[in-house]
Protein backbone atom coordinates (compact mmCIF):
# COMPACT_ATOMS: atom_id res chain seq x y z
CA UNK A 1 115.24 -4.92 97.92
CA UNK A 2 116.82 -7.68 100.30
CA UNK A 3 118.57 -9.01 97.49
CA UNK A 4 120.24 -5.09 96.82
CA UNK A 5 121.07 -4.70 100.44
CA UNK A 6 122.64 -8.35 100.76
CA UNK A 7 124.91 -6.66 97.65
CA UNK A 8 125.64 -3.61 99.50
CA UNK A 9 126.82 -5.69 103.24
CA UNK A 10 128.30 -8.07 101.06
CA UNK A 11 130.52 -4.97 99.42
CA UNK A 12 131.13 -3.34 102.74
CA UNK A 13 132.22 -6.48 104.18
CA UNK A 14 134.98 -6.81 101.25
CA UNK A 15 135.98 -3.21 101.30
CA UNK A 16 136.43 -1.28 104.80
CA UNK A 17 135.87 1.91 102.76
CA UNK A 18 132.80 1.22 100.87
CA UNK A 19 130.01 3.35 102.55
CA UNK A 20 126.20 2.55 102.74
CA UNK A 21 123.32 3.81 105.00
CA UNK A 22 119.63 2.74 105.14
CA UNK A 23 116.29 4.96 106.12
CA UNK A 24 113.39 3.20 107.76
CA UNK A 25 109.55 4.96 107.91
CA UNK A 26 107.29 4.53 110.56
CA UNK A 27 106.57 1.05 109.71
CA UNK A 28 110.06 0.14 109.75
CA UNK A 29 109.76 0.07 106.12
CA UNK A 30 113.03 1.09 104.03
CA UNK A 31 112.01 4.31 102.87
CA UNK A 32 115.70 5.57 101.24
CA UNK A 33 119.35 4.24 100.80
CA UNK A 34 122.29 5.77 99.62
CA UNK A 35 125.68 4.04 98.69
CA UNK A 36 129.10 4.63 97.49
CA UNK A 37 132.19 2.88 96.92
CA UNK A 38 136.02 4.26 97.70
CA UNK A 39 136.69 4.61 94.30
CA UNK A 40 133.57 7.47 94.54
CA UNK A 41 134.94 8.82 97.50
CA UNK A 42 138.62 9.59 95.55
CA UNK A 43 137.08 10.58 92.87
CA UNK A 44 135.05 13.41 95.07
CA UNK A 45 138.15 14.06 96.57
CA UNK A 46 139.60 15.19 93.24
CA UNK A 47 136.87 16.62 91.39
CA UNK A 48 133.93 17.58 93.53
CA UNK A 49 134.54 21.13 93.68
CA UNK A 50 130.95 20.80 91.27
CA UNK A 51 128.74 18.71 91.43
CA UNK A 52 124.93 17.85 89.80
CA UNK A 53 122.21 16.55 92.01
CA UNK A 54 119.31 15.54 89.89
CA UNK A 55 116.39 13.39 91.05
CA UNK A 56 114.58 13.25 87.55
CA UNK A 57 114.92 9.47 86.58
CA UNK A 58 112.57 7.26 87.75
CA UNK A 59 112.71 3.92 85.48
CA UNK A 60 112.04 1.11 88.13
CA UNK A 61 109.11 -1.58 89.09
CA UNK A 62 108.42 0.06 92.10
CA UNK A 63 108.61 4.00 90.51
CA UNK A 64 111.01 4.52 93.39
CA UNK A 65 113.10 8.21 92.89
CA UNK A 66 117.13 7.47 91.60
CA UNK A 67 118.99 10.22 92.85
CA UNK A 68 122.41 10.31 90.92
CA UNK A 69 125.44 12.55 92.42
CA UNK A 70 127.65 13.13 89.30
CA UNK A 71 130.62 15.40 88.34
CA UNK A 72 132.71 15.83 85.45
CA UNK A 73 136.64 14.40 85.57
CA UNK A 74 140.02 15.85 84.12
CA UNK A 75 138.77 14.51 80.89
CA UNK A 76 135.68 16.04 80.62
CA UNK A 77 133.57 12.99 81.02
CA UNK A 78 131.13 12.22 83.46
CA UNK A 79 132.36 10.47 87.09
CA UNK A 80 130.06 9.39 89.51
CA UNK A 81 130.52 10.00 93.63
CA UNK A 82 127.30 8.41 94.70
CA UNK A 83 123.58 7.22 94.01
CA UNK A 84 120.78 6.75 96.28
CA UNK A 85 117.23 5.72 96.11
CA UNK A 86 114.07 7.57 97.77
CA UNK A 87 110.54 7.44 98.02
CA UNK A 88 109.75 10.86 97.94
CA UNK A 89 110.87 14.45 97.09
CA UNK A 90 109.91 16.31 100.54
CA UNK A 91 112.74 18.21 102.23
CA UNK A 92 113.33 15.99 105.02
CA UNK A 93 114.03 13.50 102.38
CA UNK A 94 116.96 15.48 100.84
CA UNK A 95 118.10 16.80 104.01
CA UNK A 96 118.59 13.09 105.18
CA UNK A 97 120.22 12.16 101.79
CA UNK A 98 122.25 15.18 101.61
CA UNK A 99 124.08 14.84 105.24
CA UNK A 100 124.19 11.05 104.34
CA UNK A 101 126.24 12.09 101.60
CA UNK A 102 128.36 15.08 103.13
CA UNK A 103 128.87 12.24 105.73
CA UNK A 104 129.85 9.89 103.41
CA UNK A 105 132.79 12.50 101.74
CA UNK A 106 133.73 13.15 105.11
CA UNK A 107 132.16 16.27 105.61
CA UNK A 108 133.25 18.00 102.29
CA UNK A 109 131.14 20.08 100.38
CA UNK A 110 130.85 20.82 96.68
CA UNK A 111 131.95 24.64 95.85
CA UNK A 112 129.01 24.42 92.98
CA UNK A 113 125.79 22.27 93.27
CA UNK A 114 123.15 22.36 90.08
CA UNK A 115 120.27 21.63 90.08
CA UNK A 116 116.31 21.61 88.65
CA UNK A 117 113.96 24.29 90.59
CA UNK A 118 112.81 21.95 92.81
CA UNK A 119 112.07 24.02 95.93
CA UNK A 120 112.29 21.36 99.06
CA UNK A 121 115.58 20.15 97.44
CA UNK A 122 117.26 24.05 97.12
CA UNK A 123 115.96 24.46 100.80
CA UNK A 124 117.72 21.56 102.05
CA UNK A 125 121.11 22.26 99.78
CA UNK A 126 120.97 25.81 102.06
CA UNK A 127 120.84 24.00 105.40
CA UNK A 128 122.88 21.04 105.04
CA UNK A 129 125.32 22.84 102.32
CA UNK A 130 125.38 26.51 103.62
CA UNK A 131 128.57 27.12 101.37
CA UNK A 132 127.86 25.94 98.69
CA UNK A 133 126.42 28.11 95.50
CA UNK A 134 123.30 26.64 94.39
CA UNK A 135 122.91 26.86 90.76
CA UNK A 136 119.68 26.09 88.57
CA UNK A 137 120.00 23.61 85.68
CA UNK A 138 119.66 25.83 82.42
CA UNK A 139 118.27 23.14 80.33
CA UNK A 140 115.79 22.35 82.73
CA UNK A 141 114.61 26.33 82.86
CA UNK A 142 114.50 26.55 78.99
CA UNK A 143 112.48 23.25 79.35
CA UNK A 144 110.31 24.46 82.05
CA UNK A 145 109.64 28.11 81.23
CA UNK A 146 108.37 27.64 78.15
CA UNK A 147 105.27 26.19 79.74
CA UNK A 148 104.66 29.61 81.21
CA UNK A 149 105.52 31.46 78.31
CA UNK A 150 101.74 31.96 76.11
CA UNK A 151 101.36 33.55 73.16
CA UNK A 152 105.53 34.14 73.60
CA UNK A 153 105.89 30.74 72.67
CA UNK A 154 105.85 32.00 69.11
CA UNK A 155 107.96 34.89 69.40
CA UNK A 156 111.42 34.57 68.10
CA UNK A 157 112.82 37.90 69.38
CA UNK A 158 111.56 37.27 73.32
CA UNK A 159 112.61 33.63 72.82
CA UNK A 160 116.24 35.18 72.00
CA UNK A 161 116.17 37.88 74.15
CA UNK A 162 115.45 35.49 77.23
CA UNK A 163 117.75 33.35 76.65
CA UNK A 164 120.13 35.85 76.19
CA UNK A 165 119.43 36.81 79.96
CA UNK A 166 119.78 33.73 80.62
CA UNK A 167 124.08 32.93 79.41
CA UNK A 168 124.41 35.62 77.58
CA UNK A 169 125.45 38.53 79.35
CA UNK A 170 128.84 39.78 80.24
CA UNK A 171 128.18 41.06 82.80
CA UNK A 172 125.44 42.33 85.93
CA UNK A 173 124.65 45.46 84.22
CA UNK A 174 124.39 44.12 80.76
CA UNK A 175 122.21 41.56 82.58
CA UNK A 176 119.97 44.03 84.23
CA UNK A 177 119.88 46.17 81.35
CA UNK A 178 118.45 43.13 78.68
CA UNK A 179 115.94 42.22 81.53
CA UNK A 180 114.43 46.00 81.81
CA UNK A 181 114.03 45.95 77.89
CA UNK A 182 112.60 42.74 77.96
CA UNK A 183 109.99 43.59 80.54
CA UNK A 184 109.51 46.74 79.11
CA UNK A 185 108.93 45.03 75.20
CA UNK A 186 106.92 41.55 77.47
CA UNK A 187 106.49 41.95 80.80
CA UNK A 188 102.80 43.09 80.95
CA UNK A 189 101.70 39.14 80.05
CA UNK A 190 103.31 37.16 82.03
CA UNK A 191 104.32 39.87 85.10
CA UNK A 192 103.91 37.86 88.22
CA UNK A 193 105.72 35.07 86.99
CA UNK A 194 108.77 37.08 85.16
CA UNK A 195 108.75 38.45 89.07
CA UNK A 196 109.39 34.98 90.67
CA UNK A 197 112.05 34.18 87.75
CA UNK A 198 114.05 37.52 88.70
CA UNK A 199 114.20 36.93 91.90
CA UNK A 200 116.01 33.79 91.25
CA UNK A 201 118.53 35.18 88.96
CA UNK A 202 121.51 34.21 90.91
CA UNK A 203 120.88 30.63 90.73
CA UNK A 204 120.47 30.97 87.16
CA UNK A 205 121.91 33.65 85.30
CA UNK A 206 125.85 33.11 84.21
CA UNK A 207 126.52 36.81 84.11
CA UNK A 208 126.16 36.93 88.18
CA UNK A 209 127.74 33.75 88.76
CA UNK A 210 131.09 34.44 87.07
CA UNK A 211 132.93 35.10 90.24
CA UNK A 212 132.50 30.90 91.22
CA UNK A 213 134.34 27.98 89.67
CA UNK A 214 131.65 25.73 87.88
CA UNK A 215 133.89 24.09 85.78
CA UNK A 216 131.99 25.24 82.13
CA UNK A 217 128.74 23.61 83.22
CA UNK A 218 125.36 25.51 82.58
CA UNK A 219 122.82 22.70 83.13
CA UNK A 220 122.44 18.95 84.28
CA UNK A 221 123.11 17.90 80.92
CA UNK A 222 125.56 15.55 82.76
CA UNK A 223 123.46 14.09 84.55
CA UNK A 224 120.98 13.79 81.61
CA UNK A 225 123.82 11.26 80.24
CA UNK A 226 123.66 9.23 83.56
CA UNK A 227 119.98 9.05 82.99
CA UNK A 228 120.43 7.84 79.42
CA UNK A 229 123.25 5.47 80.00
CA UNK A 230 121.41 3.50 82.88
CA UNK A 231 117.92 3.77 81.21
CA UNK A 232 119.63 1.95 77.97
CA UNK A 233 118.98 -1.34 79.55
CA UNK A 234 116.49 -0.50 82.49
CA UNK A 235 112.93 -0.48 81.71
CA UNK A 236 109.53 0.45 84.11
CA UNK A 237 109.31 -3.44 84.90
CA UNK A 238 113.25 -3.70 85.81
CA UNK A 239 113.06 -4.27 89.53
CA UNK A 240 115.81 -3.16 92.26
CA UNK A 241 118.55 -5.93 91.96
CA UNK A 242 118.50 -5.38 87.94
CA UNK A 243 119.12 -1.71 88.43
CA UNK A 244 122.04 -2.11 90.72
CA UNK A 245 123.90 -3.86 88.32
CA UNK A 246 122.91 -1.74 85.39
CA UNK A 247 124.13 0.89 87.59
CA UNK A 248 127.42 -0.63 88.61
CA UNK A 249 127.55 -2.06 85.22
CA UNK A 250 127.39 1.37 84.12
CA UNK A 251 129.88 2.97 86.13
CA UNK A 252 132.27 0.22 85.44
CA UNK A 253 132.20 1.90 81.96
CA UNK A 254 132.85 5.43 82.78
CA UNK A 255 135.94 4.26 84.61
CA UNK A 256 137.27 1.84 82.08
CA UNK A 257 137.02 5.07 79.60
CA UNK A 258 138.87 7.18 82.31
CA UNK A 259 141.88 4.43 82.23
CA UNK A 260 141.77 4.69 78.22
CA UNK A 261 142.26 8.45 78.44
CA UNK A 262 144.68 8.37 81.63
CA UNK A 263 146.97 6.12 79.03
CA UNK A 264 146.49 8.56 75.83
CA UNK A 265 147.39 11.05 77.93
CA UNK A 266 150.52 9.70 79.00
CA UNK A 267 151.17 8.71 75.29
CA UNK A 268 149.85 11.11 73.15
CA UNK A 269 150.97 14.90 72.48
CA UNK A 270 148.93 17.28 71.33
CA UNK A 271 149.78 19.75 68.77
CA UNK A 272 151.12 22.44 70.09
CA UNK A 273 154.51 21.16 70.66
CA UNK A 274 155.70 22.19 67.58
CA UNK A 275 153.69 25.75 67.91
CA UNK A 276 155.16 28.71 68.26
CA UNK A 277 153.31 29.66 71.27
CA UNK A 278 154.36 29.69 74.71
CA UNK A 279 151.26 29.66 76.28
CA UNK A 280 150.07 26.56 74.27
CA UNK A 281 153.19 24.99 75.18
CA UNK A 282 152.71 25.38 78.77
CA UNK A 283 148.79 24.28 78.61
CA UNK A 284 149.98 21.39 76.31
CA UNK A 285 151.80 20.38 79.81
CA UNK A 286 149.36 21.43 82.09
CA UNK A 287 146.27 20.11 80.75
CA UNK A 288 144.48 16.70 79.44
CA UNK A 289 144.26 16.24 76.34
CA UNK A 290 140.94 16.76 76.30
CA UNK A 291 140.78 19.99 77.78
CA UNK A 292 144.25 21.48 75.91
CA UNK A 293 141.63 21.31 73.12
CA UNK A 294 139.02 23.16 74.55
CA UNK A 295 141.34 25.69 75.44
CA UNK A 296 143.52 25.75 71.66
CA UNK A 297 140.13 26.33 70.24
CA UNK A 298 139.06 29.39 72.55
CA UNK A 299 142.79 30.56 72.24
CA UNK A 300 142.38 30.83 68.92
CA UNK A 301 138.84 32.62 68.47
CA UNK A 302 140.85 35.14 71.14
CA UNK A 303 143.81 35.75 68.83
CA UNK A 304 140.52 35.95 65.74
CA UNK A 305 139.25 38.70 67.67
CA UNK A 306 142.11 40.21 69.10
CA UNK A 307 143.78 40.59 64.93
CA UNK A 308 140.49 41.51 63.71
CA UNK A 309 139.95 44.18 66.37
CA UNK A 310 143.69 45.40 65.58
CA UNK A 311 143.27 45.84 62.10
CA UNK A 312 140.14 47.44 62.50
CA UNK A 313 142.07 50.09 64.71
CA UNK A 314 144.93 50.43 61.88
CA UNK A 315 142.53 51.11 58.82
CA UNK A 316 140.61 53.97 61.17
């Protein structure tokens, strides 16, 4: 740990801008520390409008918690704006790391946090991040909930139907109106539980959340990457000065890959220049290239829909 926090002076000493703070127990014991560089702070800056929090990776000698503040870039790959390590998960914990961090981005906020259902973390996102909307991971309540399911583990229909409820509704009364029928067809099993999960349903359910910017995300599947990309060379017996540098190792990556695609983008044309359509035309100039093909593809299943509709209405 001395050895990490010699690193961490040592990088604030060279860069005026690179941002660190330690948290001592009763003991005077380290107990948490959070770090990140100016590179992390820009990158915030630009693209922290949402943002994934998740505390789920623990591959270290001393089992200590790596908490991983990650958000997606104009190329729709993963960025990182800060990582910390803590002891425990108790809300004084993430209210400490959480005003670290809003301290550390100068006192902005994400517009979207996910993530899991951990309840001392979603109580200190509400004090410390009072405007923020505070959205539950989807992959980690398909993962979870089935625990709680029973004898619906087996059952296809309820197993579509929830899921369903969960991204895919239009709408609040489409929403409202699959979760009656559900409770009506399921609810007698599992009723006090299917009770705690409703009254959630704005943290979780895409139909009421439609109205915020979340940039396409439905779970922590982003930060599920971080998790995988450190843990390729991190292990349970890797100690604290490894991980750092798997870490920064790590994020050197991700930003080597964001210079790549910063150059094919400046190179490189999509498509639609030739097309016929306007509106591809002006996203071809607008967007990366990476996301002028997320949108060509759901441009096209609109125009699908839109002919097939029309020529459904001509042969009536």
């Amino acid at each position: 740990m001395q050895s990490v926090l010699d690193l961490l002076q040592q990088r604030a000493d060279d860069d005026p801008a690179f941002f660190y703070r330690l948290k001592f127990g009763e003991h005077n014991n380290i107990v948490s520390y959070f770090w990140r560089d100016s590179m992390m702070l820009e990158d915030f800056k630009a693209y922290g409008d949402v943002m994934i929090f998740d505390t789920t990776y623990r591959t270290n000698k001393y089992g200590l918690i790596c908490a991983p503040f990650v958000g997606i870039n104009c190329h729709w790959k993963t960025t990182m704006f800060a990582c910390a390590f803590i002891t425990n998960e108790k809300e004084e914990s993430f209210e400490w790391l959480l005003e670290t961090f809003k301290r550390a981005m100068c006192q902005q906020e994400p517009k979207t946090i996910f993530t899991d259902q951990d309840k001392a973390m979603g109580n200190a996102i509400e004090k410390v991040f009072p405007n923020t909307r505070h959205r539950l991971c989807l992959w980690h309540i398909e993962k979870n909930f089935v625990s709680h399911f029973g004898s619906l583990k087996t059952n296809e229909d309820f197993k579509n139907m929830f899921k369903n409820c969960l991204m895919g509704c239009q709408n609040e009364s489409g929403f409202e109106e699959l979760w009656a029928k559900m409770m009506e067809l399921y609810g007698h099993e599992k009723k006090e539980w299917f009770e705690q999960v409703y009254d959630q349903r704005h943290k979780w359910c895409t139909a009421l959340n439609r109205d915020m910017f979340s940039a396409g995300i439905l779970s922590s599947q982003r930060s599920e990457v971080t998790n995988k990309a450190i843990s390729f060379n991190a292990k349970a017996t890797t100690n604290l000065f490894e991980f750092y540098h798997i870490f920064e190792q790590t994020v050197k990556r991700w930003r080597s890959n964001e210079t790549s695609d910063n150059f094919r983008n400046r190179t490189e044309r999509p498509k639609a220049v030739k097309s016929k359509s306007k509106l591809l035309k002006h996203a071809a100039d607008v967007y990366t290239l990476a996301l002028y093909n997320d949108f060509e593809t759901e441009y096209e299943w609109a125009m699908a829909s839109f002919l097939r509709a029309f020529a459904t209405k001509t042969h009536s």
